[in-house]
Structures are given as structure tokens and as C-alpha cells.
PDB file of N, CA and C in Angstrom:
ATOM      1  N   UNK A   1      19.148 -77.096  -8.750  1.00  0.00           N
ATOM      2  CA  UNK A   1      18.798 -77.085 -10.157  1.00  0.00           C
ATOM      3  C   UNK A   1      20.052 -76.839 -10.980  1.00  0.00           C
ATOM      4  N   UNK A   2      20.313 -77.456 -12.028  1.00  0.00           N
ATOM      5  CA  UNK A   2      21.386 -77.003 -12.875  1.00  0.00           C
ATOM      6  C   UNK A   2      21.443 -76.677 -13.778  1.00  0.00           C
ATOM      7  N   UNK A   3      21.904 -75.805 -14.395  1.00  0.00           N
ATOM      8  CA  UNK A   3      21.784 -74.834 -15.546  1.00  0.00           C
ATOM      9  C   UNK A   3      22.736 -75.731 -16.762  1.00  0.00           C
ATOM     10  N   UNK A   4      22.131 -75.881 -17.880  1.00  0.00           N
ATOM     11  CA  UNK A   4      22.614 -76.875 -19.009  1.00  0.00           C
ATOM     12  C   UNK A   4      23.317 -75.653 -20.018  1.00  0.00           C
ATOM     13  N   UNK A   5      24.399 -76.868 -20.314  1.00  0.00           N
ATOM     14  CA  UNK A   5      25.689 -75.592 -21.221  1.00  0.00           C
ATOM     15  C   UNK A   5      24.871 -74.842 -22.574  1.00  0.00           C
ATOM     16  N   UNK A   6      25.182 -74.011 -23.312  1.00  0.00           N
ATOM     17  CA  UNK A   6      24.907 -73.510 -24.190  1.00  0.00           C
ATOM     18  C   UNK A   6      24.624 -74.564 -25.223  1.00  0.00           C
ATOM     19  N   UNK A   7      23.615 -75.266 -26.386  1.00  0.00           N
ATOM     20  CA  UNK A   7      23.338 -76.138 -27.191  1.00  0.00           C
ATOM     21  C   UNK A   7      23.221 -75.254 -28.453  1.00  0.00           C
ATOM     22  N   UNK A   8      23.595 -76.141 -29.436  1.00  0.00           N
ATOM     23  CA  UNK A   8      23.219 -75.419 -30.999  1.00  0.00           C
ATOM     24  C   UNK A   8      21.966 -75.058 -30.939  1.00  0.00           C
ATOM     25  N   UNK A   9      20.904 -75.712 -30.546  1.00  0.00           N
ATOM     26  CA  UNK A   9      19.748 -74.578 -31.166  1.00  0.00           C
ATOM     27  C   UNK A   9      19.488 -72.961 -30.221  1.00  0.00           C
ATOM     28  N   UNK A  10      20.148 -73.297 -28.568  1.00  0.00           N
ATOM     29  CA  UNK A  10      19.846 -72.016 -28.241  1.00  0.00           C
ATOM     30  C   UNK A  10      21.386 -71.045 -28.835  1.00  0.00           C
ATOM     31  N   UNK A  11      22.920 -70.785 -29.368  1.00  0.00           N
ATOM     32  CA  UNK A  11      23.054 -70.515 -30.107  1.00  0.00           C
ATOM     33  C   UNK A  11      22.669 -70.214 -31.837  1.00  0.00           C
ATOM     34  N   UNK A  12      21.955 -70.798 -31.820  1.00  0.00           N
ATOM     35  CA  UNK A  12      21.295 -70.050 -33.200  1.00  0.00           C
ATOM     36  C   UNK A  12      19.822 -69.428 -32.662  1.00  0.00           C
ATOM     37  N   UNK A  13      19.436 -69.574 -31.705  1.00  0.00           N
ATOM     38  CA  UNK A  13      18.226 -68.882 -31.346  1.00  0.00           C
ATOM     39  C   UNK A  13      19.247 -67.155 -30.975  1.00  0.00           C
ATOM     40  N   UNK A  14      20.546 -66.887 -30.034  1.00  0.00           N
ATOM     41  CA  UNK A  14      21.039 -65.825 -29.694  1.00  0.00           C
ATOM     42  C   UNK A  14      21.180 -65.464 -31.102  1.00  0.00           C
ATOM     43  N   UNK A  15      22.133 -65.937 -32.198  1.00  0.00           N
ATOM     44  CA  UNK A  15      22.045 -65.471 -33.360  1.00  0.00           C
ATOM     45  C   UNK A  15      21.344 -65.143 -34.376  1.00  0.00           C
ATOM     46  N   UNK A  16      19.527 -65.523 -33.958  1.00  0.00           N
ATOM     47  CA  UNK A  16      18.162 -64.947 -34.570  1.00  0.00           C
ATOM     48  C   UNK A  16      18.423 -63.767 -33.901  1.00  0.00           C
ATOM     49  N   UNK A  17      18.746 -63.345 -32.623  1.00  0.00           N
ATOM     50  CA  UNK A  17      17.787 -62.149 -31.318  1.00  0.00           C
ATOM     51  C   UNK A  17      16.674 -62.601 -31.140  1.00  0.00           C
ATOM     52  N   UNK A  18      16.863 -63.960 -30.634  1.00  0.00           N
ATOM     53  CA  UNK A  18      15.787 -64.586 -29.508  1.00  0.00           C
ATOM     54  C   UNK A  18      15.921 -64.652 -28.517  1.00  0.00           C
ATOM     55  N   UNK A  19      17.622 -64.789 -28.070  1.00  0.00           N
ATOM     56  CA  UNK A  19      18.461 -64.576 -26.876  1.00  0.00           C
ATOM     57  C   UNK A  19      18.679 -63.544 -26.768  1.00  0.00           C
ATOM     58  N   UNK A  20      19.216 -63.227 -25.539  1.00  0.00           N
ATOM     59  CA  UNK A  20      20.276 -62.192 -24.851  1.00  0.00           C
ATOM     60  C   UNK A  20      21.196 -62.379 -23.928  1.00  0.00           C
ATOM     61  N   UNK A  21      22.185 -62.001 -24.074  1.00  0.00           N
ATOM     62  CA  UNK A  21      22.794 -62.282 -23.428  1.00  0.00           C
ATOM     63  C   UNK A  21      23.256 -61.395 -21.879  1.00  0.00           C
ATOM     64  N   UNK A  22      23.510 -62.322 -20.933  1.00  0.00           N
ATOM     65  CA  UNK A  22      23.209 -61.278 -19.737  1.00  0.00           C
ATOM     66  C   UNK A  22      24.309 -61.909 -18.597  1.00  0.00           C
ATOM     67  N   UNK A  23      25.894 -60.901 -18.378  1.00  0.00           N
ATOM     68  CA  UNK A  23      26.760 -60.931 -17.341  1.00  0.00           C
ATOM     69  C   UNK A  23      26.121 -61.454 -15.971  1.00  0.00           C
ATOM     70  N   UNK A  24      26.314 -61.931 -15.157  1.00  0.00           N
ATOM     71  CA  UNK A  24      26.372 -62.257 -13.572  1.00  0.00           C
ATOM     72  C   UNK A  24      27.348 -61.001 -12.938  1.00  0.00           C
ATOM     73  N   UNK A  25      26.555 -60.546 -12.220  1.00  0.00           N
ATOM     74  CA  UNK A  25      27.556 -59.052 -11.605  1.00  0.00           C
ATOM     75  C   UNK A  25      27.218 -60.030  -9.712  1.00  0.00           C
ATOM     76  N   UNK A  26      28.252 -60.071  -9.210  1.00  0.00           N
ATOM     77  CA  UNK A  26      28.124 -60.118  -7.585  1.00  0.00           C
ATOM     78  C   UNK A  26      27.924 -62.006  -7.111  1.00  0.00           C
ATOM     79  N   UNK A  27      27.509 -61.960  -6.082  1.00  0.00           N
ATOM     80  CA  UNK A  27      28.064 -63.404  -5.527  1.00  0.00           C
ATOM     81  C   UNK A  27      26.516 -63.880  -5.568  1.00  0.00           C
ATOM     82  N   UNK A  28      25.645 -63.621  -5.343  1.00  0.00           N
ATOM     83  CA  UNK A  28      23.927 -63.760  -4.953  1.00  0.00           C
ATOM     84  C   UNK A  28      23.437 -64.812  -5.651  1.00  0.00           C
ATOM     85  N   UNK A  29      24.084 -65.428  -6.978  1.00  0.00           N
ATOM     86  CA  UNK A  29      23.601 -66.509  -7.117  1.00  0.00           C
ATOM     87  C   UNK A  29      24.818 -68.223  -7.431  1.00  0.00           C
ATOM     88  N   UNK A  30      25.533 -67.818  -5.912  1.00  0.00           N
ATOM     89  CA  UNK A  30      26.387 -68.522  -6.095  1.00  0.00           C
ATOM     90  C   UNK A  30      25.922 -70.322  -5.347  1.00  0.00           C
ATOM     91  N   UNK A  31      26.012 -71.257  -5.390  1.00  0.00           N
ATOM     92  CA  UNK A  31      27.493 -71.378  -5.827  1.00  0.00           C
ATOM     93  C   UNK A  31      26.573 -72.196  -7.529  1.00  0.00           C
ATOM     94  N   UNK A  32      25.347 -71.856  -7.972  1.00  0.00           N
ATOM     95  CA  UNK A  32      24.957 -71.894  -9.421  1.00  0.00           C
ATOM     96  C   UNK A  32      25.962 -71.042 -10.473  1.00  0.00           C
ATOM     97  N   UNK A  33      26.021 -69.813 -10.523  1.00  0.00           N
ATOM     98  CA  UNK A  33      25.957 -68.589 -11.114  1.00  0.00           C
ATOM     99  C   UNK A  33      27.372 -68.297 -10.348  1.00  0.00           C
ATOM    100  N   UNK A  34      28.406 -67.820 -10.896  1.00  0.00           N
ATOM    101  CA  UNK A  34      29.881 -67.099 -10.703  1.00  0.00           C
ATOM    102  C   UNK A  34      29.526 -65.930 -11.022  1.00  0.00           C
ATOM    103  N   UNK A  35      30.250 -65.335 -10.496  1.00  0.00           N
ATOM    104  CA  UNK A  35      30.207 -63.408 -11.374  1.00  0.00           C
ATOM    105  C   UNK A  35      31.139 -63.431 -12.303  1.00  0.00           C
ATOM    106  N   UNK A  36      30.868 -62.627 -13.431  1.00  0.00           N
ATOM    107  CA  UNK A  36      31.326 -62.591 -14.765  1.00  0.00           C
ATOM    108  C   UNK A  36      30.634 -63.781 -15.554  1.00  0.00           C
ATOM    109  N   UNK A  37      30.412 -64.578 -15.036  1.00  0.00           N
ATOM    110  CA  UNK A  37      29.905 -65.648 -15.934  1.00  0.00           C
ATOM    111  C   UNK A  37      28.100 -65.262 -16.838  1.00  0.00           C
ATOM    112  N   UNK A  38      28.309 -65.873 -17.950  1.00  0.00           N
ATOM    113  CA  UNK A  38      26.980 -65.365 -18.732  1.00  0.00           C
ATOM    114  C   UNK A  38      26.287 -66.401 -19.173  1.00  0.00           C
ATOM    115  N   UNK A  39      25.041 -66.073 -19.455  1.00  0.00           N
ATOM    116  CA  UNK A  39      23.724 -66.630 -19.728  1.00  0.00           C
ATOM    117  C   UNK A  39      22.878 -66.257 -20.835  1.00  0.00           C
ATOM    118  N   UNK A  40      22.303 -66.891 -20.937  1.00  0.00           N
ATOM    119  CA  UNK A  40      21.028 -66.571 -22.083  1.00  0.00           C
ATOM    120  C   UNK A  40      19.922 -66.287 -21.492  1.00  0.00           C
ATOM    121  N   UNK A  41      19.507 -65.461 -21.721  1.00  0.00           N
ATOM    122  CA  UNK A  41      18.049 -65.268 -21.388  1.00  0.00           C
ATOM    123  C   UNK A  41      16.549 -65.399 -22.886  1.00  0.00           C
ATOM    124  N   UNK A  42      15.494 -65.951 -22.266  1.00  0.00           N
ATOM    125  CA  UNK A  42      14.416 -65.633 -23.014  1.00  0.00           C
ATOM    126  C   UNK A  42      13.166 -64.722 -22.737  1.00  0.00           C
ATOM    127  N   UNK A  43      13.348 -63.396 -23.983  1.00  0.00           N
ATOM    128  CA  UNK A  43      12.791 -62.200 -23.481  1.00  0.00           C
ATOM    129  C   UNK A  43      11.113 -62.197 -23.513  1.00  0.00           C
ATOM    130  N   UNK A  44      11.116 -63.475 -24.263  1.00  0.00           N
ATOM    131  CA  UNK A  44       9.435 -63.178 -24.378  1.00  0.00           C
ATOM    132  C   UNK A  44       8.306 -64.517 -23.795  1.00  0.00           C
ATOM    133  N   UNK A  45       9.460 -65.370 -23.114  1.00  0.00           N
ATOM    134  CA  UNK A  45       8.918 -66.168 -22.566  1.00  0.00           C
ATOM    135  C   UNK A  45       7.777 -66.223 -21.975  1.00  0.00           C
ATOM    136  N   UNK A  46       7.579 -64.816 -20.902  1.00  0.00           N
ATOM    137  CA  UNK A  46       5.930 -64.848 -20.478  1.00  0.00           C
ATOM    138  C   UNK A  46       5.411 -63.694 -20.789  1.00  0.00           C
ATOM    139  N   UNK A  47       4.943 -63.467 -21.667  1.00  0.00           N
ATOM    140  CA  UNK A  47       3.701 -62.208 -22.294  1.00  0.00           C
ATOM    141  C   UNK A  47       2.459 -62.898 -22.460  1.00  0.00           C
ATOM    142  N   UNK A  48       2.232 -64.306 -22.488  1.00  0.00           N
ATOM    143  CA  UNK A  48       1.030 -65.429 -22.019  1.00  0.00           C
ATOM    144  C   UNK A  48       1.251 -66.245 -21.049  1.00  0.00           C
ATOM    145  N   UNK A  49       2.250 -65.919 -20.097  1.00  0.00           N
ATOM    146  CA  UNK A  49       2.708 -67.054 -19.161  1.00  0.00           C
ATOM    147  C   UNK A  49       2.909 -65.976 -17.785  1.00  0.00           C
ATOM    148  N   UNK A  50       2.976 -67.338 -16.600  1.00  0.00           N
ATOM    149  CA  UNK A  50       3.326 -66.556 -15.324  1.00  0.00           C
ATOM    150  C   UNK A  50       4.829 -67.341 -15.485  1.00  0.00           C
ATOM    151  N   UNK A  51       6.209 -66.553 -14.970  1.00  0.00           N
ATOM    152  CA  UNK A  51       7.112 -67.840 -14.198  1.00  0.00           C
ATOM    153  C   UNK A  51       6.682 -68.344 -13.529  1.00  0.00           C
ATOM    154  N   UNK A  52       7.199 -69.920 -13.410  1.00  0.00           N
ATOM    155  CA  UNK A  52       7.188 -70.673 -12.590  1.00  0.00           C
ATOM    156  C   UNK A  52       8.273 -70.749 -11.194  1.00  0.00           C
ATOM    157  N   UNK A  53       8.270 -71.543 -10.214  1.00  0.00           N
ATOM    158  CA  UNK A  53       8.723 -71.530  -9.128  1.00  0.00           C
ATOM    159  C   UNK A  53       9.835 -72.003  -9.309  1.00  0.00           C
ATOM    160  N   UNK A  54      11.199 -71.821  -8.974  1.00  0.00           N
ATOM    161  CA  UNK A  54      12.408 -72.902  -9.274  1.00  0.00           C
ATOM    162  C   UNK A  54      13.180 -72.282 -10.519  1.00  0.00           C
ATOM    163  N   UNK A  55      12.316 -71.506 -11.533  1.00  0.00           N
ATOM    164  CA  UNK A  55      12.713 -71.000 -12.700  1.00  0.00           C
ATOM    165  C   UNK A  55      13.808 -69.401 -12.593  1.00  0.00           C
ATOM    166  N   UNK A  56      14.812 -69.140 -13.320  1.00  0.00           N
ATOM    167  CA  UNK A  56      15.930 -68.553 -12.951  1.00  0.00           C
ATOM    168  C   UNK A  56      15.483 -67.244 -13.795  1.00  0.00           C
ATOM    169  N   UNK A  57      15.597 -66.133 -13.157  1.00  0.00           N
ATOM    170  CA  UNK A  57      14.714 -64.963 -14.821  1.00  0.00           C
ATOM    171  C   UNK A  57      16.087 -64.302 -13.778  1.00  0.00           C
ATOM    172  N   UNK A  58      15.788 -62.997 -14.767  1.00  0.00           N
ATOM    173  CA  UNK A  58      16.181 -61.762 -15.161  1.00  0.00           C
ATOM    174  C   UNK A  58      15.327 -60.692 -15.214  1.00  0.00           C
ATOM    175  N   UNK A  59      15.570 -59.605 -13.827  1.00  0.00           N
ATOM    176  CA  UNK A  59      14.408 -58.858 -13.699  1.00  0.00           C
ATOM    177  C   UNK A  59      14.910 -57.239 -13.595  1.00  0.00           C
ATOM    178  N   UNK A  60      14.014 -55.954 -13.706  1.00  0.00           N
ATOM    179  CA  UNK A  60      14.200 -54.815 -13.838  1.00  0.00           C
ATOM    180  C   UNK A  60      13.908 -54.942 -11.736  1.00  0.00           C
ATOM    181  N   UNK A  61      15.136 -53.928 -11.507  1.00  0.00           N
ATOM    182  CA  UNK A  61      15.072 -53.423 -10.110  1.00  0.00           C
ATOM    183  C   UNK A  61      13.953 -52.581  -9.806  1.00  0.00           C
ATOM    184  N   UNK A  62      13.108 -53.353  -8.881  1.00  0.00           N
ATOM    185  CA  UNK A  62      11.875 -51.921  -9.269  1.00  0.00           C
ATOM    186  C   UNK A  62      12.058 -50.853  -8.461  1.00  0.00           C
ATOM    187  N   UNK A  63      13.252 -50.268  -7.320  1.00  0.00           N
ATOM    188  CA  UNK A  63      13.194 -49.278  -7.372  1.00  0.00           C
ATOM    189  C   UNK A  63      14.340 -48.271  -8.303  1.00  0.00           C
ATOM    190  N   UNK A  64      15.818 -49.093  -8.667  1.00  0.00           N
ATOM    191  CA  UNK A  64      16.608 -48.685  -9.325  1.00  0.00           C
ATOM    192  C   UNK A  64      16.570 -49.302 -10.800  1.00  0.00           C
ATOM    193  N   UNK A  65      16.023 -48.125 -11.598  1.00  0.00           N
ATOM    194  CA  UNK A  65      15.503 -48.411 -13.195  1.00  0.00           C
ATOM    195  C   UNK A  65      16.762 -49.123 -14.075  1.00  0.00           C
ATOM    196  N   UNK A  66      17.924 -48.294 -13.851  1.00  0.00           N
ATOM    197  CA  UNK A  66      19.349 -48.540 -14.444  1.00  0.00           C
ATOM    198  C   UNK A  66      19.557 -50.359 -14.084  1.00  0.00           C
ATOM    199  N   UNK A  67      19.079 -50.820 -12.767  1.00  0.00           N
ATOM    200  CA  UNK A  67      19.708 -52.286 -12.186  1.00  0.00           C
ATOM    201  C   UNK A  67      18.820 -53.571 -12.895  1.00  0.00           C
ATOM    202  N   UNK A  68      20.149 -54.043 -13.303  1.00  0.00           N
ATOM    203  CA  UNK A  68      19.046 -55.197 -13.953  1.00  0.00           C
ATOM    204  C   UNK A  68      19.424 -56.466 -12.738  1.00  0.00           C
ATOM    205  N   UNK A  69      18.185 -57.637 -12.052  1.00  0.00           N
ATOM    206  CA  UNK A  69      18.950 -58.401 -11.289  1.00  0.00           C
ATOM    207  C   UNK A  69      18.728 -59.982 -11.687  1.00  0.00           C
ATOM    208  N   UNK A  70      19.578 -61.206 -11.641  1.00  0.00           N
ATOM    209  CA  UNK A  70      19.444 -62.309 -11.987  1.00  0.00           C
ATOM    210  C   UNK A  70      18.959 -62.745 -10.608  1.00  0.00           C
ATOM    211  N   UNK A  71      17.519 -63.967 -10.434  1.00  0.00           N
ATOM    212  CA  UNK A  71      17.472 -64.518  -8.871  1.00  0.00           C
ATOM    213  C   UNK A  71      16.601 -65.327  -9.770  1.00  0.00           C
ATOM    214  N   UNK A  72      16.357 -66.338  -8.196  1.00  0.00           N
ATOM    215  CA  UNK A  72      15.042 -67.566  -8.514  1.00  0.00           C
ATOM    216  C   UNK A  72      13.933 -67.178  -8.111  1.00  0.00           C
ATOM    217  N   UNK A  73      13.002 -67.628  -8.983  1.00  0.00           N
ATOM    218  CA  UNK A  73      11.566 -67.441  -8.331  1.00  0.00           C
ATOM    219  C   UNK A  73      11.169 -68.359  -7.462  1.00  0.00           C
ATOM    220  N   UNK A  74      10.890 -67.566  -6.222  1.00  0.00           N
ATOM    221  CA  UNK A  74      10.423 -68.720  -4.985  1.00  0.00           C
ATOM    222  C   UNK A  74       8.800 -68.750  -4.950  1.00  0.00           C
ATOM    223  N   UNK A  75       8.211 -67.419  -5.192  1.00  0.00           N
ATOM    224  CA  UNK A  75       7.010 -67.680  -5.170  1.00  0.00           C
ATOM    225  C   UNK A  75       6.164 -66.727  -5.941  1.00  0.00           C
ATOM    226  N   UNK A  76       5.267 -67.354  -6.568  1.00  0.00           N
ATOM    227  CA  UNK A  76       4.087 -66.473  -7.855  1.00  0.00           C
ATOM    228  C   UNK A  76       2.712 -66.300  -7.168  1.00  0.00           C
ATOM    229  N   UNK A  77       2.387 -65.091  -6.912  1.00  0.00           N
ATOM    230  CA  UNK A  77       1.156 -64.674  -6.772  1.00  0.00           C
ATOM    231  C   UNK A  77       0.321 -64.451  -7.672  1.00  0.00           C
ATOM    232  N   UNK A  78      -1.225 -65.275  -7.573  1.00  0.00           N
ATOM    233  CA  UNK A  78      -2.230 -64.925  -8.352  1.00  0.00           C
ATOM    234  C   UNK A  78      -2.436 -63.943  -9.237  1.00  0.00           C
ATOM    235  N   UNK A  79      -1.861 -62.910  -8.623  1.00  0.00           N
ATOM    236  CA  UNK A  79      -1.827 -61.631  -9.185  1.00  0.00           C
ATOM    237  C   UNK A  79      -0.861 -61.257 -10.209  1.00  0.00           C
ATOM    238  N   UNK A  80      -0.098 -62.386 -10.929  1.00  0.00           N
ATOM    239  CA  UNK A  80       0.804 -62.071 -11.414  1.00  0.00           C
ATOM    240  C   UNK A  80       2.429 -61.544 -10.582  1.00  0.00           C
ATOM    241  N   UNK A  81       2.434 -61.441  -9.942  1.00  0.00           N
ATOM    242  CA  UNK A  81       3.747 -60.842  -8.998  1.00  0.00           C
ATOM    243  C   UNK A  81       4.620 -61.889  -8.246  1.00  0.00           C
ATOM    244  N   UNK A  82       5.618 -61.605  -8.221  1.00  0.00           N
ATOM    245  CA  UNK A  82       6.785 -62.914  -7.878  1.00  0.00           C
ATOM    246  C   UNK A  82       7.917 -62.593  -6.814  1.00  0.00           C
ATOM    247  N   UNK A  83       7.874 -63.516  -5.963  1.00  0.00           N
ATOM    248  CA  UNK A  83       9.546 -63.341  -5.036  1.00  0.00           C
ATOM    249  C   UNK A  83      10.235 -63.556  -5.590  1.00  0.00           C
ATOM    250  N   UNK A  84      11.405 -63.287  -6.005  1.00  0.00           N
ATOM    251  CA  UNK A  84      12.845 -63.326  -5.804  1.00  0.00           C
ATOM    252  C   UNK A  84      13.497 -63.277  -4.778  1.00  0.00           C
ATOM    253  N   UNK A  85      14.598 -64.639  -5.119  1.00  0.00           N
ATOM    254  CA  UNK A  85      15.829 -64.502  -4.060  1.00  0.00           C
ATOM    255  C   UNK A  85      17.127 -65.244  -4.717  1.00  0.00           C
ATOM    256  N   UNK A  86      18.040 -64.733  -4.278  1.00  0.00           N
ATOM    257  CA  UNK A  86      19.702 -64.882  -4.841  1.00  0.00           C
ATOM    258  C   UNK A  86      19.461 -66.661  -3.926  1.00  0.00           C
ATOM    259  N   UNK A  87      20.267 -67.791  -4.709  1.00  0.00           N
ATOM    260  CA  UNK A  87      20.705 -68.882  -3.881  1.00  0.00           C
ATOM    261  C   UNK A  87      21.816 -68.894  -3.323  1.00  0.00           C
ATOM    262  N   UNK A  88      22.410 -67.385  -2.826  1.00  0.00           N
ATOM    263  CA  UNK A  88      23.033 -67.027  -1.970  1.00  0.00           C
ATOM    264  C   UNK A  88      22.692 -66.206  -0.759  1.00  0.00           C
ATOM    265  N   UNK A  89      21.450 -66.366  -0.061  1.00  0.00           N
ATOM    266  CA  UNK A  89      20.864 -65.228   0.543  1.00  0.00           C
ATOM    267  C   UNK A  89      21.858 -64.599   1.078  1.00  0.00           C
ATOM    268  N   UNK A  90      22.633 -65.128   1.853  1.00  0.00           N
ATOM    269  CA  UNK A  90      23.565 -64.070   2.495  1.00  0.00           C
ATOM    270  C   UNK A  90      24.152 -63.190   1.694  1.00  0.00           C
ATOM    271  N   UNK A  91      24.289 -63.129   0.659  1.00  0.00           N
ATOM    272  CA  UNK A  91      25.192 -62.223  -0.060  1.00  0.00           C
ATOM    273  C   UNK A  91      23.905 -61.524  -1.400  1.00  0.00           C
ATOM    274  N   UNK A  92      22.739 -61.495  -0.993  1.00  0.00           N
ATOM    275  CA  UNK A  92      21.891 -61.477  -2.086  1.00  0.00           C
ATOM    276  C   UNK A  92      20.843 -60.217  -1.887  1.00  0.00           C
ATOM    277  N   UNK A  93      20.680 -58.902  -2.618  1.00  0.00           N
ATOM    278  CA  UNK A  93      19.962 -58.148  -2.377  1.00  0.00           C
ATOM    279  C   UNK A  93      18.549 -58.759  -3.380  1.00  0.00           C
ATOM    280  N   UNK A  94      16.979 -58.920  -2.858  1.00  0.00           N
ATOM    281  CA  UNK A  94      16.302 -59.577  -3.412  1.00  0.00           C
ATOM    282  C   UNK A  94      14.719 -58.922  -2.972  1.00  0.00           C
ATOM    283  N   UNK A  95      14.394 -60.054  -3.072  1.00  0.00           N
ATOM    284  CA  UNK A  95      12.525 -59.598  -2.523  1.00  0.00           C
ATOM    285  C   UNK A  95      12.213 -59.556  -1.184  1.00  0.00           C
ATOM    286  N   UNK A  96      13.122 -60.079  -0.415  1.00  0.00           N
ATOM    287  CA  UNK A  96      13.338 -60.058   1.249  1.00  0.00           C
ATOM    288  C   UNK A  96      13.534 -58.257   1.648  1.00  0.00           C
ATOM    289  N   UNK A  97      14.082 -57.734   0.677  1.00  0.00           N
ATOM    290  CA  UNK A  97      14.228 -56.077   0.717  1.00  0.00           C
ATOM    291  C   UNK A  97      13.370 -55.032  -0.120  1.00  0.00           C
ATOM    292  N   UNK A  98      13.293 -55.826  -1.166  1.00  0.00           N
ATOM    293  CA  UNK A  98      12.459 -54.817  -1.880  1.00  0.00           C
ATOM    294  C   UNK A  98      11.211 -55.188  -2.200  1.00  0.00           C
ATOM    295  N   UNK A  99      10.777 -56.370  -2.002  1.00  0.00           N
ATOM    296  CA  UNK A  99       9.324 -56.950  -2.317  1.00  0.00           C
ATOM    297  C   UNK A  99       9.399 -57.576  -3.793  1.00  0.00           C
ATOM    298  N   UNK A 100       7.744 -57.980  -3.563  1.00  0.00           N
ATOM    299  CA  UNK A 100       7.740 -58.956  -4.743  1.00  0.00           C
ATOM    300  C   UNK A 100       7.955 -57.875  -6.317  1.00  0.00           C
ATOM    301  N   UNK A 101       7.831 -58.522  -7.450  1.00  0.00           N
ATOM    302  CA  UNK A 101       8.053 -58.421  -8.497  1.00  0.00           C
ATOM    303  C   UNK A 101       6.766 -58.312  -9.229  1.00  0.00           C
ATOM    304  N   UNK A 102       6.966 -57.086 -10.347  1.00  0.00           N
ATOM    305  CA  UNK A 102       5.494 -57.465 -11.325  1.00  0.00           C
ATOM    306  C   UNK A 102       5.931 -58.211 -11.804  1.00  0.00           C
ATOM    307  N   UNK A 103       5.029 -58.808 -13.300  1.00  0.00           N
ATOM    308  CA  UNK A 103       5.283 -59.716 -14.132  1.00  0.00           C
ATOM    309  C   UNK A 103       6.227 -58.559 -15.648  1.00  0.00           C
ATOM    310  N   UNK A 104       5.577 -57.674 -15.381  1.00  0.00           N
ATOM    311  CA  UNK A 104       6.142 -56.849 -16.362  1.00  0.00           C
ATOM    312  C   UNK A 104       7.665 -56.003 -15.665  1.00  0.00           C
ATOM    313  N   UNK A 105       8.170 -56.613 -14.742  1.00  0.00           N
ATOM    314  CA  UNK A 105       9.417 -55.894 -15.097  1.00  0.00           C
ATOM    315  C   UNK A 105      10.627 -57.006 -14.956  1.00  0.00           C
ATOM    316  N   UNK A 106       9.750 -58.356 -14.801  1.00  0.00           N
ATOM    317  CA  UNK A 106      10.361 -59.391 -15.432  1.00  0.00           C
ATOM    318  C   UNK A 106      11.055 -59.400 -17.359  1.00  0.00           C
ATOM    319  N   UNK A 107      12.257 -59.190 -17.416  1.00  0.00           N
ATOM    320  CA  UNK A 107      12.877 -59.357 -18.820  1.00  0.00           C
ATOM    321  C   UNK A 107      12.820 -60.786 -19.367  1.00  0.00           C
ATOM    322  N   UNK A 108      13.136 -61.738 -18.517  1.00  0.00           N
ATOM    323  CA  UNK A 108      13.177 -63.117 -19.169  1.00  0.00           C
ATOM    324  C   UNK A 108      13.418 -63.871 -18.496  1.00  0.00           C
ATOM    325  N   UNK A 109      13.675 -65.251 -18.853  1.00  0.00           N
ATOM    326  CA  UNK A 109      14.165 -66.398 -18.056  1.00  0.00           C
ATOM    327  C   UNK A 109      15.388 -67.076 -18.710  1.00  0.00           C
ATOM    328  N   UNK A 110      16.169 -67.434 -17.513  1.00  0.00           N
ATOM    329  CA  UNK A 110      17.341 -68.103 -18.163  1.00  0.00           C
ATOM    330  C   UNK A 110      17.464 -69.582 -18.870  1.00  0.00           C
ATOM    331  N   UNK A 111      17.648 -69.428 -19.968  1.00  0.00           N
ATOM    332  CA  UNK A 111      17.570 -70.828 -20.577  1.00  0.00           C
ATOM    333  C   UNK A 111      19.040 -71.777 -20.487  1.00  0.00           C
ATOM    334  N   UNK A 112      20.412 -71.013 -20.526  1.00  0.00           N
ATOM    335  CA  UNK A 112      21.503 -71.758 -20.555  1.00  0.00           C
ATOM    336  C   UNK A 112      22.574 -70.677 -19.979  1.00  0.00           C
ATOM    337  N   UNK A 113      23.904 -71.090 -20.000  1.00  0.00           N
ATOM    338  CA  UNK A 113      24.938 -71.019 -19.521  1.00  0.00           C
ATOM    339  C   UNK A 113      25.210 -70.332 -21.164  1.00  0.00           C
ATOM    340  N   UNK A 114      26.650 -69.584 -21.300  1.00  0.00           N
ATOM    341  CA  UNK A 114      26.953 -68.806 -22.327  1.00  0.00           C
ATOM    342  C   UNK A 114      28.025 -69.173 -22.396  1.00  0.00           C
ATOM    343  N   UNK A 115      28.691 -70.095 -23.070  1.00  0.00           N
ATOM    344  CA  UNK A 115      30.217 -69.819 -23.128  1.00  0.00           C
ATOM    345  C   UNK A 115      30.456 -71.193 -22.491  1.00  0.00           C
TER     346      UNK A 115
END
């Protein structure tokens, strides 16, 4: 999947605070995602929605509150709850370790590349 460069309307959406913007820390979603490299995220994308499969979010670590982590969603349970995994498994701490994901500590989904 490839992540499309930053466009005028999602820059003026970051410059409403519709975006956020969010660093790549570590190798886990390489060779998509570099570390240091940044993204946009959309924070309110699902408060009526599940992610979808293939789709790139930004999620709260559910056992470390402070960790925020970027991965793909591989798979959505009925229940609202989601795998994550880095498209680096080898180098990727994810849902293979810590389990699936609520929907609520999902922050957003990535819409573009930053920069």
C-alpha cells in the first residue's frame, strides 16, 4: 500500500486541527514508514466507524499509557477490537505480543505523509 504525499486540502485540514501530526519512532513499519519521518493522522475518523483492514492508524499502547504506536490493521473483530502489526514484523512490537486493540484506544488513521 502506499502512502500519498501531503496535498493542499489535507494541509489546510492540519491547519484547521483536523490533523495531527505524528513522528515514526523505530524500524516496525519499514520499508513504508522511516523513523523520524511524519504523518498525518485523522483523530475522529471512527467514533461511527470500525478501521478497516490494510488501513494504517495510530494507537494508545494498551499496556504502556505514555506509548503511542503506528501499525496496520490486519484484522477487525465484530466486537470492535483490532490486530495490529508493524510491516516489519521482525523488528515490530505489535498484537502478536500484546493482543488485539479496542476501538477506543485507537487515536486515528493515517491519511498522508508530512513533509
Amino acid at each position: 500500500m502506499e502512502l500519498p504525499d501531503i496535498s493542499v486540502r489535507e494541509f489546510l485540514l492540519w491547519i484547521l486541527g483536523k490533523r495531527k501530526r505524528f513522528r515514526v519512532k523505530g524500524n516496525s513499519m519499514l520499508p513504508l514508514l522511516k523513523p523520524e519521518e511524519e504523518v498525518l493522522i485523522d483523530r475522529g475518523c471512527y467514533q461511527d466507524s470500525l478501521p478497516k483492514v490494510g488501513e494504517i492508524v495510530v494507537a494508545k499502547h494498551p499496556t504502556k499509557s505514555d506509548l503511542q504506536l503506528i501499525k496496520r490493521v490486519t484484522l477487525v473483530s465484530e466486537n470492535g477490537s483490532c490486530f495490529l502489526m508493524g510491516d516489519n514484523p521482525e523488528e515490530s512490537t505489535d498484537s502478536r505480543q500484546f493482543g488485539k486493540v479496542n476501538r477506543e484506544q485507537i487515536i486515528g488513521r493515517v491519511t498522508c505523509r508530512f513533509g
